[in-house]
Protein backbone atom coordinates (compact mmCIF):
# COMPACT_ATOMS: atom_id res chain seq x y z
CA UNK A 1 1.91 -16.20 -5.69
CA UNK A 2 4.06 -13.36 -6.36
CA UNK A 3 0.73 -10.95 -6.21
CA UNK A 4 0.16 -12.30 -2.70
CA UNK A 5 3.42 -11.87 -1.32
CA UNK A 6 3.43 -8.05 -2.83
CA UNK A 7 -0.08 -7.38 -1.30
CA UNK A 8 0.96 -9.15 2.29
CA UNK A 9 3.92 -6.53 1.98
CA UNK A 10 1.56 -3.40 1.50
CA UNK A 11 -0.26 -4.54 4.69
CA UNK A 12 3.10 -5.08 6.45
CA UNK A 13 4.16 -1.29 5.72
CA UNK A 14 0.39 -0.15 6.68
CA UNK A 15 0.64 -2.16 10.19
CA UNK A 16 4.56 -0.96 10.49
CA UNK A 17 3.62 2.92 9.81
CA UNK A 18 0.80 2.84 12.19
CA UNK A 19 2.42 1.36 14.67
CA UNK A 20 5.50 3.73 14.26
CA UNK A 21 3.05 7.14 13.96
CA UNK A 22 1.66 5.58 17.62
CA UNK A 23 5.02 4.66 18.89
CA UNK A 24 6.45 8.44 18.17
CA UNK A 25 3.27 10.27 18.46
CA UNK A 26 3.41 11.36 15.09
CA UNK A 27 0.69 13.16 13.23
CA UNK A 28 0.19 16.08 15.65
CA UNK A 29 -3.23 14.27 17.82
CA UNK A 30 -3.83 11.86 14.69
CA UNK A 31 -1.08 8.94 14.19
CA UNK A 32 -3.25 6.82 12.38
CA UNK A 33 -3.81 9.63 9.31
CA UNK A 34 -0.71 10.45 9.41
CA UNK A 35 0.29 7.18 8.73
CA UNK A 36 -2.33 6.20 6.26
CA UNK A 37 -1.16 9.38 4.65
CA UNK A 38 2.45 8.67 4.53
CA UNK A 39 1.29 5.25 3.15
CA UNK A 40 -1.31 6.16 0.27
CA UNK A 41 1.81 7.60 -2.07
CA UNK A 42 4.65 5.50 -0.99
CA UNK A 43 2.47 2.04 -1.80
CA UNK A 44 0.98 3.54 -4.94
CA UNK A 45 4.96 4.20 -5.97
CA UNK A 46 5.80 0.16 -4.88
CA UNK A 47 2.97 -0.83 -6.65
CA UNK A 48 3.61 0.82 -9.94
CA UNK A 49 6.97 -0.62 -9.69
CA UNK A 50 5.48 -3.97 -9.65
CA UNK A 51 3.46 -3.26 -12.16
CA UNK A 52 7.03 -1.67 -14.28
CA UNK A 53 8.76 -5.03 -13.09
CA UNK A 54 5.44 -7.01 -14.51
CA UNK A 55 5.57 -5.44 -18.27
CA UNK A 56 9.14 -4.61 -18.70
CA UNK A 57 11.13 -7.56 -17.74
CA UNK A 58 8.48 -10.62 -16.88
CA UNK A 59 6.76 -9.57 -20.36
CA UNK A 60 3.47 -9.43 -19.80
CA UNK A 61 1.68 -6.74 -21.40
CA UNK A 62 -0.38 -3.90 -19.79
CA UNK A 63 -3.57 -4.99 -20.35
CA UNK A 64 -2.09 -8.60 -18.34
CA UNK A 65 -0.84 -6.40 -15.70
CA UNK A 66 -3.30 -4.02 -14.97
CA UNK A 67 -5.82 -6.16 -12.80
CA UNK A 68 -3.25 -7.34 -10.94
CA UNK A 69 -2.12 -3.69 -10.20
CA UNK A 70 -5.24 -3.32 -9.25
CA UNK A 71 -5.46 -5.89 -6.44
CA UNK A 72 -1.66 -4.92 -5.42
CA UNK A 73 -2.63 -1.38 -5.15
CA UNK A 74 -6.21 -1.49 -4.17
CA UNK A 75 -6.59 -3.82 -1.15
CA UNK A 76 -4.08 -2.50 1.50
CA UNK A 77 -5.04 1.12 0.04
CA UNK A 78 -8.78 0.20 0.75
CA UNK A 79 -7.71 -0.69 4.60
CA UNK A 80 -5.56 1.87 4.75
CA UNK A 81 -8.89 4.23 3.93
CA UNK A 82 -11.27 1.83 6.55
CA UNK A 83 -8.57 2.36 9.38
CA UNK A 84 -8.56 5.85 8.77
CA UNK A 85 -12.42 6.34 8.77
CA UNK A 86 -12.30 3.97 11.52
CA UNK A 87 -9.85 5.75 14.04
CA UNK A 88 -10.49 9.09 12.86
């Protein structure tokens, strides 16, 4: 459950930064890879914190943790790289 709520999070920030880049005409022509820019980094950084959070204090090991990082970091990236391709 926790996974879910972390990944519904990433494509909260995604939808919040694109609509912000629109909203202040950020990006210089392009708001949308500006944003999906600004995003790529700052949700790889929350989701090796999860993935911190996951080994050092809920004790799972790595090797538990790592799919999960995988799905926390690799579905609203993979939008995030679809919208840009899309709106480019």
């Amino acid at each position: 459950m926790h996974s879910l709520k972390v990944i519904a999070a990433g494509f909260a920030l995604l939808g919040a930064l694109h609509f912000l880049s629109r909203r202040l005409k950020l990006g210089k022509g392009d708001p949308t890879g500006f944003a999906v820019r600004l995003f790529l980094p700052l949700w790889l950084a929350v989701a090796l914190i999860n993935l911190w959070v996951g080994v050092s204090r809920a004790g799972y090991t790595m090797m538990q943790e790592l799919p999960f990082f995988a799905l926390v970091f690799g579905l609203p990236a993979a939008f995030a790289a679809l919208l840009f391709l899309r709106f480019r």
